[in-house]
PDB file of N, CA and C in Angstrom:
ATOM      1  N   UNK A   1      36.687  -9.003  19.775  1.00  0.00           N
ATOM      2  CA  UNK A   1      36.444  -8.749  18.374  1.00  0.00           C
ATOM      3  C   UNK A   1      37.217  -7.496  17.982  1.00  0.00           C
ATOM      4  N   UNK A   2      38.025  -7.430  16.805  1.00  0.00           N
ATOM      5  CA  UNK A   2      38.725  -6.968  16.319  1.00  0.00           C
ATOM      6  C   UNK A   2      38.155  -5.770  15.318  1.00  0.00           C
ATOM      7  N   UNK A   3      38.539  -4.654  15.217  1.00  0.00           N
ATOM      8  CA  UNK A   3      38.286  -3.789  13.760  1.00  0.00           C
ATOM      9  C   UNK A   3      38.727  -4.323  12.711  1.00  0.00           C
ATOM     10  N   UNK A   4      38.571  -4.488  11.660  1.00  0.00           N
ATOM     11  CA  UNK A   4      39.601  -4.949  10.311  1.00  0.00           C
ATOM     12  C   UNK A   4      40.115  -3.207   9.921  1.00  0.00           C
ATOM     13  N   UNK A   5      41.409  -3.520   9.540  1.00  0.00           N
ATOM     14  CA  UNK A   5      42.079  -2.500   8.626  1.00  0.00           C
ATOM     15  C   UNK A   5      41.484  -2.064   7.416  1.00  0.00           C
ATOM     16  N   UNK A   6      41.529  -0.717   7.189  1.00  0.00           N
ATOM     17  CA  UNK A   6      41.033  -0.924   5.165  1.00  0.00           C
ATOM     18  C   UNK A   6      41.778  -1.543   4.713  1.00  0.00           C
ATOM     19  N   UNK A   7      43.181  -1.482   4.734  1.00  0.00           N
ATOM     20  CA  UNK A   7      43.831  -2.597   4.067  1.00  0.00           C
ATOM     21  C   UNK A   7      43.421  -4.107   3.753  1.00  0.00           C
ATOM     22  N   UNK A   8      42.681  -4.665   4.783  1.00  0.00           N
ATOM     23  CA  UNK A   8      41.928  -5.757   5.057  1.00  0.00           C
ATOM     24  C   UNK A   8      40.322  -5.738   4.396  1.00  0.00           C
ATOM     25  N   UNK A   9      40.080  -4.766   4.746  1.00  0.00           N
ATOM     26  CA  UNK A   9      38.544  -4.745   3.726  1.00  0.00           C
ATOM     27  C   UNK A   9      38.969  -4.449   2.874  1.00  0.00           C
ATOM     28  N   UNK A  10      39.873  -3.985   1.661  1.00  0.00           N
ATOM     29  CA  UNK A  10      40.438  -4.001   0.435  1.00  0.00           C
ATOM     30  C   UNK A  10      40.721  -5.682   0.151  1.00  0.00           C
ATOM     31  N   UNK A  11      41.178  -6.347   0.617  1.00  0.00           N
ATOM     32  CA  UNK A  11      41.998  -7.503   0.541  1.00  0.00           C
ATOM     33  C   UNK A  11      40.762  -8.088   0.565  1.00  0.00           C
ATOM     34  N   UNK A  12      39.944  -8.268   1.195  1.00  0.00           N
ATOM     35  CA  UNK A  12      38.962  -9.060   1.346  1.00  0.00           C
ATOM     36  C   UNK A  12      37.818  -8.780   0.181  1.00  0.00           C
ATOM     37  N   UNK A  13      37.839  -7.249  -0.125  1.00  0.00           N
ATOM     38  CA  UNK A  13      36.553  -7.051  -1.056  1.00  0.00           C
ATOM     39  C   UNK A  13      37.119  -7.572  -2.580  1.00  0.00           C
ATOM     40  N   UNK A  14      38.651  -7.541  -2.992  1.00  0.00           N
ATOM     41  CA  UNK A  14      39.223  -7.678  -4.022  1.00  0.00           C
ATOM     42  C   UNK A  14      39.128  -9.400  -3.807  1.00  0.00           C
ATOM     43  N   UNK A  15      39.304  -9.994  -3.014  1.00  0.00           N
ATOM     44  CA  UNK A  15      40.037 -11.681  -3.228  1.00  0.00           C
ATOM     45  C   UNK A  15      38.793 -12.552  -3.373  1.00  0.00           C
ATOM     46  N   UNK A  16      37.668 -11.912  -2.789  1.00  0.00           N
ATOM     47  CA  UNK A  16      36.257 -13.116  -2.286  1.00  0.00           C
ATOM     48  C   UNK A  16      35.552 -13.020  -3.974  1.00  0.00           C
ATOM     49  N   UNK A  17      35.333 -12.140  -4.299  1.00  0.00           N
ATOM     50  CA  UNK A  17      34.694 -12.378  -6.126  1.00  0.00           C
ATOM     51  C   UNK A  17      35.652 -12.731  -6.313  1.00  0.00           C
ATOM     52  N   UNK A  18      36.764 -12.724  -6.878  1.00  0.00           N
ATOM     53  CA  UNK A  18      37.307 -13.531  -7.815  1.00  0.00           C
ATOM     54  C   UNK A  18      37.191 -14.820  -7.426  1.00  0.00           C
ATOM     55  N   UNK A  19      37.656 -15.677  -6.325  1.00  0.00           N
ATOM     56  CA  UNK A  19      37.433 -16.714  -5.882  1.00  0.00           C
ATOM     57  C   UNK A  19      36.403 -17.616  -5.794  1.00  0.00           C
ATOM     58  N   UNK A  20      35.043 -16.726  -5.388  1.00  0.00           N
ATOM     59  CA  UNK A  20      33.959 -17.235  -6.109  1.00  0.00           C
ATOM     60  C   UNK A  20      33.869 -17.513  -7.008  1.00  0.00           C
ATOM     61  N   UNK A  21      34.147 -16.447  -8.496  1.00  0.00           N
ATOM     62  CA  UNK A  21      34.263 -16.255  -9.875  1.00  0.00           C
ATOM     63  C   UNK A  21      35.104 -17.710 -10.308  1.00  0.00           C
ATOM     64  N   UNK A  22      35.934 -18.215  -9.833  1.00  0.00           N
ATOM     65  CA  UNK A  22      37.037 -19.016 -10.376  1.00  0.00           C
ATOM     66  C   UNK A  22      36.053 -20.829  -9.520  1.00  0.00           C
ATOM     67  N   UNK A  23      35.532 -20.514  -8.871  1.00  0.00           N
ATOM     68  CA  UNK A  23      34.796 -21.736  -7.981  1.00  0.00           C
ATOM     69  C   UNK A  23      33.848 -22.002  -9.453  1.00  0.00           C
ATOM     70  N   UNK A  24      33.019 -21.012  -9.517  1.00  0.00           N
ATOM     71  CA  UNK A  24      31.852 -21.083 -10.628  1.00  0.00           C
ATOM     72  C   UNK A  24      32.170 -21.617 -11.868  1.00  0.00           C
ATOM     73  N   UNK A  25      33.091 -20.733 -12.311  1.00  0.00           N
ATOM     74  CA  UNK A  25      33.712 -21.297 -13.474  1.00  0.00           C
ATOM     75  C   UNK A  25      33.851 -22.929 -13.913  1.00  0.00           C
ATOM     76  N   UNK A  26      35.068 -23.485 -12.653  1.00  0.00           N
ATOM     77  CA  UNK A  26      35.404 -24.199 -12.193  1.00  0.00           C
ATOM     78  C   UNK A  26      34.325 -25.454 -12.706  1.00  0.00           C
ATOM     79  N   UNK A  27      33.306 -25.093 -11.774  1.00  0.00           N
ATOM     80  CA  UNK A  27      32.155 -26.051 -11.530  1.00  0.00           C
ATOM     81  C   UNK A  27      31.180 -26.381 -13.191  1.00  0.00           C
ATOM     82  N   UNK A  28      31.048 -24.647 -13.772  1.00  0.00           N
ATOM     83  CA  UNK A  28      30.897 -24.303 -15.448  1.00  0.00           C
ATOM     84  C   UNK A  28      31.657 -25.432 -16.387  1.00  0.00           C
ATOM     85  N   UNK A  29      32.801 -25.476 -16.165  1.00  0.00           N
ATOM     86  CA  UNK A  29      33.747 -26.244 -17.081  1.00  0.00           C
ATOM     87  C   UNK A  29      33.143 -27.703 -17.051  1.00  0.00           C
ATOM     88  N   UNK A  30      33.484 -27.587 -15.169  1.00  0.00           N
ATOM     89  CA  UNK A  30      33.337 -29.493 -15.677  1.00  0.00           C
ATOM     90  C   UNK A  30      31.850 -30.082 -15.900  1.00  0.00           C
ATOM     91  N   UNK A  31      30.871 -29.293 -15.751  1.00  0.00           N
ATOM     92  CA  UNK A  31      29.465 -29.668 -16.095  1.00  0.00           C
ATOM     93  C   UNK A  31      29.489 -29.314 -17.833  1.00  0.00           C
ATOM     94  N   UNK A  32      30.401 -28.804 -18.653  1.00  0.00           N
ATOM     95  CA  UNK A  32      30.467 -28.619 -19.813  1.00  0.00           C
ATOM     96  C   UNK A  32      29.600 -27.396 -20.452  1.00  0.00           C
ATOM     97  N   UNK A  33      29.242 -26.495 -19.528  1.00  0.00           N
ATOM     98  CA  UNK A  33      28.047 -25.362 -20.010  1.00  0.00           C
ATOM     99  C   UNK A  33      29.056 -24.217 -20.417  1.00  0.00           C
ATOM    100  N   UNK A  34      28.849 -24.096 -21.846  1.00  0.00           N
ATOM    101  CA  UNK A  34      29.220 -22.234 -21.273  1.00  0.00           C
ATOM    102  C   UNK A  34      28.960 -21.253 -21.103  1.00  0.00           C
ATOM    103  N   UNK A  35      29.498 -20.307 -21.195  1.00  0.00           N
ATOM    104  CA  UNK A  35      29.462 -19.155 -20.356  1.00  0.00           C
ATOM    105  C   UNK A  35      27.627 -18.933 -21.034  1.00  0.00           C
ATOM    106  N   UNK A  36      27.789 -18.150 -21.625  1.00  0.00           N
ATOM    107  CA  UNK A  36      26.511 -17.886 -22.127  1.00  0.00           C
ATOM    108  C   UNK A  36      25.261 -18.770 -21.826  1.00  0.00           C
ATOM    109  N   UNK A  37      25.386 -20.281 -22.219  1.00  0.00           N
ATOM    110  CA  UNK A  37      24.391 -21.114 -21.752  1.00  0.00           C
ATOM    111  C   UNK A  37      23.902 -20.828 -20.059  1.00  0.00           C
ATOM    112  N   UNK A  38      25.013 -20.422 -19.218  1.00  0.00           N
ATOM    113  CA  UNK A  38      24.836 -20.710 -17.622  1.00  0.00           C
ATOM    114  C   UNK A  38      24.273 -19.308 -17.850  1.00  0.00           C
ATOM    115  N   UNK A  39      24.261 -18.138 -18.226  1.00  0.00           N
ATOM    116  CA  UNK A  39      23.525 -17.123 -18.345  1.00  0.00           C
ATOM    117  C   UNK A  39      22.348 -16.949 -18.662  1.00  0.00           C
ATOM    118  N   UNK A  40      22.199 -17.906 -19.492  1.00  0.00           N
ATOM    119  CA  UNK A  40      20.302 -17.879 -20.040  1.00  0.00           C
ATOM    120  C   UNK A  40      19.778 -18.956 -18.836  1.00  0.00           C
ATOM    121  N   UNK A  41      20.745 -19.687 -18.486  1.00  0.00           N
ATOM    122  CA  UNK A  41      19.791 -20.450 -17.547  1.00  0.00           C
ATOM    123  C   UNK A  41      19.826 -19.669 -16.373  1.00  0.00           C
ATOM    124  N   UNK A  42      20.159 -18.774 -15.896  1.00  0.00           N
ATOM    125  CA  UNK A  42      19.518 -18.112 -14.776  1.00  0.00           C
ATOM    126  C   UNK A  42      19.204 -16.455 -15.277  1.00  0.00           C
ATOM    127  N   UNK A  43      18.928 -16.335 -16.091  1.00  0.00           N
ATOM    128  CA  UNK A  43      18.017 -15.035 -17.034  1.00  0.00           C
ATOM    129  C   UNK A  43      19.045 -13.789 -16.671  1.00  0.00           C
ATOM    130  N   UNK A  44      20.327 -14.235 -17.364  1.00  0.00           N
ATOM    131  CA  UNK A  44      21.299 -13.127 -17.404  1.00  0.00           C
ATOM    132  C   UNK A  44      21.868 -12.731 -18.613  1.00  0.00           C
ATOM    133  N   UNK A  45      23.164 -11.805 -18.527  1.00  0.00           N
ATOM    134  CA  UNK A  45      23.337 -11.971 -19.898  1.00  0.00           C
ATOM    135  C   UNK A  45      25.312 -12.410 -19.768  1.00  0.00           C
ATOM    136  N   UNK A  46      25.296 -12.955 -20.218  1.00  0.00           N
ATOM    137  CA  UNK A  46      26.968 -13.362 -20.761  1.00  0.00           C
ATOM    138  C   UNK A  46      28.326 -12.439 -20.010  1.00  0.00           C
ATOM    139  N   UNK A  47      27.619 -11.291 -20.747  1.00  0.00           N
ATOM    140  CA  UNK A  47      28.816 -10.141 -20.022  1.00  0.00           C
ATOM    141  C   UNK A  47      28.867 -10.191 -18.711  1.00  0.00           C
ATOM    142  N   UNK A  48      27.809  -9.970 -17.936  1.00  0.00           N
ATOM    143  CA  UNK A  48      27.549 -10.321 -16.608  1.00  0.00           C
ATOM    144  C   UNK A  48      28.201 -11.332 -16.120  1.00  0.00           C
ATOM    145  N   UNK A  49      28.078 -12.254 -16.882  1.00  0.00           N
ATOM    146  CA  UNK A  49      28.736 -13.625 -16.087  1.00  0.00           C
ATOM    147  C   UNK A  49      30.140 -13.749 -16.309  1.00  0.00           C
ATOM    148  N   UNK A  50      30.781 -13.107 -17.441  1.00  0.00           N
ATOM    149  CA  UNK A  50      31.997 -12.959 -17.670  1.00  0.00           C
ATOM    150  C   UNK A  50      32.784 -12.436 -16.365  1.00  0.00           C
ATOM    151  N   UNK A  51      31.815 -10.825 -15.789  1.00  0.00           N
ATOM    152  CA  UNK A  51      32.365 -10.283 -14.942  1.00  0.00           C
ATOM    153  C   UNK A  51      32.582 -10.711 -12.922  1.00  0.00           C
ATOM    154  N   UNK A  52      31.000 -11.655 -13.532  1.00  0.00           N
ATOM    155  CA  UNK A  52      31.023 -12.693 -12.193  1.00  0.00           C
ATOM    156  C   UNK A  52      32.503 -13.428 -12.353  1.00  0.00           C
ATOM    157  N   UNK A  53      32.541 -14.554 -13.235  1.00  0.00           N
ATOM    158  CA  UNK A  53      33.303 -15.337 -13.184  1.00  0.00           C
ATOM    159  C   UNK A  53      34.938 -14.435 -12.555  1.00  0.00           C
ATOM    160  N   UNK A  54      35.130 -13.531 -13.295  1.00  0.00           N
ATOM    161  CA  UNK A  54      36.056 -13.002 -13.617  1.00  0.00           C
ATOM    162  C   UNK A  54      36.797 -12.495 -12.127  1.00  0.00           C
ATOM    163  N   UNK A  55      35.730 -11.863 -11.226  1.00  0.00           N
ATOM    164  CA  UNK A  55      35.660 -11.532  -9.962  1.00  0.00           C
ATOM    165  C   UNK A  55      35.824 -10.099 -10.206  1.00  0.00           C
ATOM    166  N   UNK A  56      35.283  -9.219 -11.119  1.00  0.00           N
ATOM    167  CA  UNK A  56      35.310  -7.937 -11.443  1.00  0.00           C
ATOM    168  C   UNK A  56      34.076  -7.612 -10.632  1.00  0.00           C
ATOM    169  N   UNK A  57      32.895  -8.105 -10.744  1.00  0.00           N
ATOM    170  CA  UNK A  57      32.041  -7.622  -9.803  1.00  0.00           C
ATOM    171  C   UNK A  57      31.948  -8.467  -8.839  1.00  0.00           C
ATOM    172  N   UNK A  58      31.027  -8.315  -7.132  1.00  0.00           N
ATOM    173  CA  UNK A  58      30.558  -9.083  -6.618  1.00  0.00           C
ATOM    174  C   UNK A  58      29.420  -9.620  -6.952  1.00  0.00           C
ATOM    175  N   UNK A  59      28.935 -10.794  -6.103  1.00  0.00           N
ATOM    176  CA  UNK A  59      27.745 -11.704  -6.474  1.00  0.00           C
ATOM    177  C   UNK A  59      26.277 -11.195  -5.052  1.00  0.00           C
ATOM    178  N   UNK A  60      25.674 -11.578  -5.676  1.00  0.00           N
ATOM    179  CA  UNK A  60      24.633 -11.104  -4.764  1.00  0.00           C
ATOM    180  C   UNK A  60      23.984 -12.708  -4.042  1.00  0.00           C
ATOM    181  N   UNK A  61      23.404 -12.921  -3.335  1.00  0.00           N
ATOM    182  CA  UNK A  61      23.480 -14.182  -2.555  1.00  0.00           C
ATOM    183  C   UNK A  61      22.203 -14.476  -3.843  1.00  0.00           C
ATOM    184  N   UNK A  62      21.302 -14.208  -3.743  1.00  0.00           N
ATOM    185  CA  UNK A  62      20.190 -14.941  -4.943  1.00  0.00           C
ATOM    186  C   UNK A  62      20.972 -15.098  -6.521  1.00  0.00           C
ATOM    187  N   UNK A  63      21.870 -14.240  -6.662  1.00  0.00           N
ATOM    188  CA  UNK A  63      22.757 -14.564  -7.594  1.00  0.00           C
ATOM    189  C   UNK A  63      23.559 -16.113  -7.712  1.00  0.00           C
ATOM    190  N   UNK A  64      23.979 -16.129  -6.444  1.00  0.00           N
ATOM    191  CA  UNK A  64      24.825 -16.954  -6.195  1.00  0.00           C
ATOM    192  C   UNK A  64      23.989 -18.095  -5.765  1.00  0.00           C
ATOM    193  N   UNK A  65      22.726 -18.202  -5.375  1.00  0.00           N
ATOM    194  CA  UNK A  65      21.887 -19.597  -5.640  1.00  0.00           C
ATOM    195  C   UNK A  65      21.162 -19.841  -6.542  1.00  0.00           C
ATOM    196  N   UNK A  66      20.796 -18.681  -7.751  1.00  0.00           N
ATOM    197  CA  UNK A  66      20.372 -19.542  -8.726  1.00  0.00           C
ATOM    198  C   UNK A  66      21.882 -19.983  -9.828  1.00  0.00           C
ATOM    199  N   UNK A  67      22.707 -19.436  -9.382  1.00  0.00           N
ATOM    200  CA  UNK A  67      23.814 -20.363 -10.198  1.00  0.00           C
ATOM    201  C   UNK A  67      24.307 -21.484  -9.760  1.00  0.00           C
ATOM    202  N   UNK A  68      24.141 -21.479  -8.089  1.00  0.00           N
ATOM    203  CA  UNK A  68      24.179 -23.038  -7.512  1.00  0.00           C
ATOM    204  C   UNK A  68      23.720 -24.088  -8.000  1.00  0.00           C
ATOM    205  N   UNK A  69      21.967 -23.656  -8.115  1.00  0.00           N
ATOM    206  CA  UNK A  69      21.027 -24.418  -8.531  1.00  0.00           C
ATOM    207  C   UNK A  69      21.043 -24.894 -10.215  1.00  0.00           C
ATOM    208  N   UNK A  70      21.825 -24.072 -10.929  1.00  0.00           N
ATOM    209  CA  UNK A  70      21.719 -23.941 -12.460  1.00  0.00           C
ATOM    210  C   UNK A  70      23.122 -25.282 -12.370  1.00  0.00           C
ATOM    211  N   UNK A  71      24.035 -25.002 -11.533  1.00  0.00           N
ATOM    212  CA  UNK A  71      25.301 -26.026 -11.816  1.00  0.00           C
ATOM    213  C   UNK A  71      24.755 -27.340 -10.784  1.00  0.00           C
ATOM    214  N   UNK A  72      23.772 -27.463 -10.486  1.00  0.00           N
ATOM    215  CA  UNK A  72      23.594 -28.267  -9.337  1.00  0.00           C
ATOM    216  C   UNK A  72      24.668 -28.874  -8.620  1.00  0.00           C
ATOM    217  N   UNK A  73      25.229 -27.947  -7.881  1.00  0.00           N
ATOM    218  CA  UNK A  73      25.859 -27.565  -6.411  1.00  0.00           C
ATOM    219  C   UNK A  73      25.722 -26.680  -5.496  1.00  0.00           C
ATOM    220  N   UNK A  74      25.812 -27.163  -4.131  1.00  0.00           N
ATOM    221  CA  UNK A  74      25.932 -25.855  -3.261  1.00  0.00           C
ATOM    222  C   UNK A  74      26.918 -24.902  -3.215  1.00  0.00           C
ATOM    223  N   UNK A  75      25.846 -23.963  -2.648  1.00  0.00           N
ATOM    224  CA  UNK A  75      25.926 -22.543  -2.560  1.00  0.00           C
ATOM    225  C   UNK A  75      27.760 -22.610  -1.620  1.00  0.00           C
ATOM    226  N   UNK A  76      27.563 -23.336  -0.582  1.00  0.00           N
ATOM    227  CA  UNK A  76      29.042 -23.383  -0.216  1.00  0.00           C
ATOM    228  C   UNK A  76      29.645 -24.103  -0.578  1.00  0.00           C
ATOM    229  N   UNK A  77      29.971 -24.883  -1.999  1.00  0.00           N
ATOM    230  CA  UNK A  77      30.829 -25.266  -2.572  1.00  0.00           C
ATOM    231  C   UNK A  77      31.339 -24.345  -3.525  1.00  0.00           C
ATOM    232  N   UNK A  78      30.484 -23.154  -3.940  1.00  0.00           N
ATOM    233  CA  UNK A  78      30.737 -22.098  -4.848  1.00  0.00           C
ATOM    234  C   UNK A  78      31.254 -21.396  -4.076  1.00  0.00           C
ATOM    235  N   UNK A  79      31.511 -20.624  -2.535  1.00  0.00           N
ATOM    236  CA  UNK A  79      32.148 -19.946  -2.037  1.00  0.00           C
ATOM    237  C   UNK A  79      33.216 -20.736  -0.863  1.00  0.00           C
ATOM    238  N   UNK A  80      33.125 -21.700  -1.098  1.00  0.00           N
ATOM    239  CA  UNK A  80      34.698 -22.553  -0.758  1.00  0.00           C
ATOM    240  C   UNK A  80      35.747 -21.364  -0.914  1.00  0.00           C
ATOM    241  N   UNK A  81      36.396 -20.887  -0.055  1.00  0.00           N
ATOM    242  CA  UNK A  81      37.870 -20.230  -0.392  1.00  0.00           C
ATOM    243  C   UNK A  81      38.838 -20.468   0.288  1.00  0.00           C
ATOM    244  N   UNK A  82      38.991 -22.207   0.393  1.00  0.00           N
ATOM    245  CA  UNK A  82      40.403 -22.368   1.687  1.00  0.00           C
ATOM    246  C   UNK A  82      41.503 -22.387   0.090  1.00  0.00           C
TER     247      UNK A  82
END
C-alpha cells in the first residue's frame, strides 16, 4: 500500500464531486425534476443543490442516499466514475 501524493489528494478531492454532481444531474434531467423540486424533496434548498450538482462542494453519504432515493437509483449509480 502506497501513500498518495497531495497532488493526488488534490486530484481526487477536486474530480469525485463534480462527477458525482454531473451523475445526479444526469439522473435529475432524465427523471424530468428540477433542480429545486429534487431539493424540496430531500428538505434542501436549491443553492445547495446547485453546488452539489456543480461539484463545488462535497456530498455527504446520507446526502447522497436521500438523493438516490428521491431519483430512485442507487447510491452507486450516482457515484459511478469510470
Amino acid at each position: 500500500m502506497s501513500d498518495l501524493t497531495k497532488e493526488e489528494i488534490e486530484i481526487i478531492k477536486e474530480s469525485i464531486p463534480k462527477r458525482i454532481g454531473m451523475n445526479i444531474k444526469k439522473y435529475r434531467i432524465q427523471k424530468g425534476i428540477k433542480q429545486s423540486e429534487l431539493a424540496a424533496m430531500i428538505q434542501s434548498d436549491r443553492q445547495y443543490q446547485y453546488k452539489i450538482e456543480s461539484g463545488i462542494v462535497g456530498i455527504s453519504v446520507v446526502k447522497l442516499a436521500l438523493i438516490a432515493a428521491a431519483l430512485d437509483v442507487s447510491i452507486s449509480e450516482l457515484v459511478c466514475i469510470d
